[in-house]
Protein backbone atom coordinates (compact mmCIF):
# COMPACT_ATOMS: atom_id res chain seq x y z
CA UNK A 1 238.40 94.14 97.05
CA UNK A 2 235.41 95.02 94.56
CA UNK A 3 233.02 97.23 96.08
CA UNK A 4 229.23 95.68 96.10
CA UNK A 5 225.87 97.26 95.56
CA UNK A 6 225.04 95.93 99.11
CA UNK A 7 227.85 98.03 100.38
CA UNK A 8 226.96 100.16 103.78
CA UNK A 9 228.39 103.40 102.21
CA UNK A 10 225.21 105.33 100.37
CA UNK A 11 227.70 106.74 97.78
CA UNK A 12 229.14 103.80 96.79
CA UNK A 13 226.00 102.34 96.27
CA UNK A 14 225.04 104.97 94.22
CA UNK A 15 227.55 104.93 91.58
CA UNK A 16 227.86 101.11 91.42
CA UNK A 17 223.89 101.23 91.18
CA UNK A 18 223.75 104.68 88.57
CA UNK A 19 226.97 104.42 86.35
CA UNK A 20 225.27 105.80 83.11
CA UNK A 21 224.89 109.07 85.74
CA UNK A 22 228.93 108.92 85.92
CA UNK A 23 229.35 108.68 82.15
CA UNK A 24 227.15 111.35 81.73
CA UNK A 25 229.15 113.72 84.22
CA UNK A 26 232.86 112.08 82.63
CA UNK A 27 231.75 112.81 79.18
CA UNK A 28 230.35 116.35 79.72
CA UNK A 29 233.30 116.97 81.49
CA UNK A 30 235.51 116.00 78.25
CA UNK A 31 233.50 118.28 76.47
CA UNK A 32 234.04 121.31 78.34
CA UNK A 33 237.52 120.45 78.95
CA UNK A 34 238.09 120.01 74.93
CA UNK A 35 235.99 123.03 74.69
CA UNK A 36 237.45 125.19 76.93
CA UNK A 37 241.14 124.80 75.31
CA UNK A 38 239.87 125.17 71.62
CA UNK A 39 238.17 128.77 72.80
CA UNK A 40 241.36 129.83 74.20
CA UNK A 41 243.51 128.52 71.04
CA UNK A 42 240.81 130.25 68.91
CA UNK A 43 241.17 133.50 70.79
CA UNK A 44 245.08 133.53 70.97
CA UNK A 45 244.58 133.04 66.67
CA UNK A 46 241.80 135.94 67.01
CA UNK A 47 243.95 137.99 68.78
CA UNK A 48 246.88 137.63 66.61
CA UNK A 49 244.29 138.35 63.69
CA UNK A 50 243.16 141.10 64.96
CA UNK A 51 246.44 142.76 66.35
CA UNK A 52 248.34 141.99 63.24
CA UNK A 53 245.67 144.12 61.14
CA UNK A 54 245.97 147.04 63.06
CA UNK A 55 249.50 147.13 62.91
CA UNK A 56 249.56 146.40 58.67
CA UNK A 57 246.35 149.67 58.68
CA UNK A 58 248.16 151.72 61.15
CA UNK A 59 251.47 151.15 59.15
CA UNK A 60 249.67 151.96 56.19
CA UNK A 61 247.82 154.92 57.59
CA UNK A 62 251.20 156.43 59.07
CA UNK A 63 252.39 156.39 55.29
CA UNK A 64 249.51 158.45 53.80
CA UNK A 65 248.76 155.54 51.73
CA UNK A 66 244.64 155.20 53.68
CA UNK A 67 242.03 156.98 55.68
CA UNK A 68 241.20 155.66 58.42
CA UNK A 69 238.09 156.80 60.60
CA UNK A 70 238.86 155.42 63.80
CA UNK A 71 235.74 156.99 65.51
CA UNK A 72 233.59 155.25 63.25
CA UNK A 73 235.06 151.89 63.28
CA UNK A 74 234.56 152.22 67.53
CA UNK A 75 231.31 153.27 66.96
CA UNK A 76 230.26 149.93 64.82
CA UNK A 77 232.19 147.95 66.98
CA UNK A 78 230.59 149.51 70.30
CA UNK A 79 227.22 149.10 68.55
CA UNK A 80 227.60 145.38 67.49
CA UNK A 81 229.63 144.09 71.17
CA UNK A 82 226.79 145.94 73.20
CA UNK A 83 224.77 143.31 74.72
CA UNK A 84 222.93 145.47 77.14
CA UNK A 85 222.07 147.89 74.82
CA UNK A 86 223.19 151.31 77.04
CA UNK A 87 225.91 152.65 74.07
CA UNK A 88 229.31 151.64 76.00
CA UNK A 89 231.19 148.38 76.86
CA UNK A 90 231.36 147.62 80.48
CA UNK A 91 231.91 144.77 82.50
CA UNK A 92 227.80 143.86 82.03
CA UNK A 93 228.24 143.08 78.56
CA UNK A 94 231.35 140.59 78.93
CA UNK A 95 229.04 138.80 81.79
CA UNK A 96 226.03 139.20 79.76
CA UNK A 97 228.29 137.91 77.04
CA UNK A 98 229.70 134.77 79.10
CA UNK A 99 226.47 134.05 80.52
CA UNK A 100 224.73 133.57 76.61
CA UNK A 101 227.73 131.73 75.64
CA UNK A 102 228.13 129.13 78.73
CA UNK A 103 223.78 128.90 77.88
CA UNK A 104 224.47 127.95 74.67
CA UNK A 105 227.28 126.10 75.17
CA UNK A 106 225.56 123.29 78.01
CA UNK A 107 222.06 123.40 76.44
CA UNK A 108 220.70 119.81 76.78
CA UNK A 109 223.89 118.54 78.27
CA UNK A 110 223.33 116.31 81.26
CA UNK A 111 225.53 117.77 83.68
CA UNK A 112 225.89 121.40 82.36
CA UNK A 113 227.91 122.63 85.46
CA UNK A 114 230.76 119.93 85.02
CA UNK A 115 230.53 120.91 81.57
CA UNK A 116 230.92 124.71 83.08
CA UNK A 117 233.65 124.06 85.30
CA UNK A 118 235.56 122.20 83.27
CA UNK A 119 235.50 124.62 80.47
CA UNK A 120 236.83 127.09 82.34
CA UNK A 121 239.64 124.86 83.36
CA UNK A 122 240.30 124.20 80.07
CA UNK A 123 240.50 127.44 78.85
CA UNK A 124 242.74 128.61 82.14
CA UNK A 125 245.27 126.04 80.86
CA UNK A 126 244.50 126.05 77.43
């Protein structure tokens, strides 16, 4: 049996009255779903990036072949990851951090918290 407009139940009347509103929520959903698992693919290939470097210039700077000035590559890094501008990473720049990311990420979306939630999931099980 096909649900009608008519129907005594509010919220069935609502989405069989308001189905662009369901679209909307479905398809910002898919976004942050799709979203969510490319961040956490792109992070696993950042990671490996990253790691894999500092094994090759630690290798290299165990053999005498480079320099390296550890002290000043944390203090570049520090400077440029600081978001809250006090000179150390805490846990307030990785919020302040996620906060200007999920910002950018649902600006002008029409349902930014399925968006939200569903990038999350995404990236969980990414």
């Amino acid at each position: 049996m096909t649900p009608k407009p008519d129907d005594k139940k509010p919220a069935t009347a609502a989405v069989l009255t308001q189905p662009a509103n369901v679209s909307e929520i479905s398809f910002a959903t898919l976004l942050g779903l799709c979203s969510g698992y490319a961040a956490k693919k792109f992070a696993k290939g950042a990671g490996f990036v990253i790691g894999a470097s500092f094994l090759a210039l630690q290798g290299l700077a165990m053999t005498g072949v480079i320099t390296i000035d550890w002290k000043r590559i944390e203090s570049e890094v520090t400077k440029r990851l600081d978001a809250d501008g006090d000179g150390k990473l805490t846990t307030n720049d990785i919020k302040a951090v996620g906060l200007r990311l999920a910002h950018n990420l649902s600006k002008d979306l029409p349902s930014a918290g399925g968006f939200s939630a569903a990038f999350f999931i995404g990236f969980r099980y990414g």
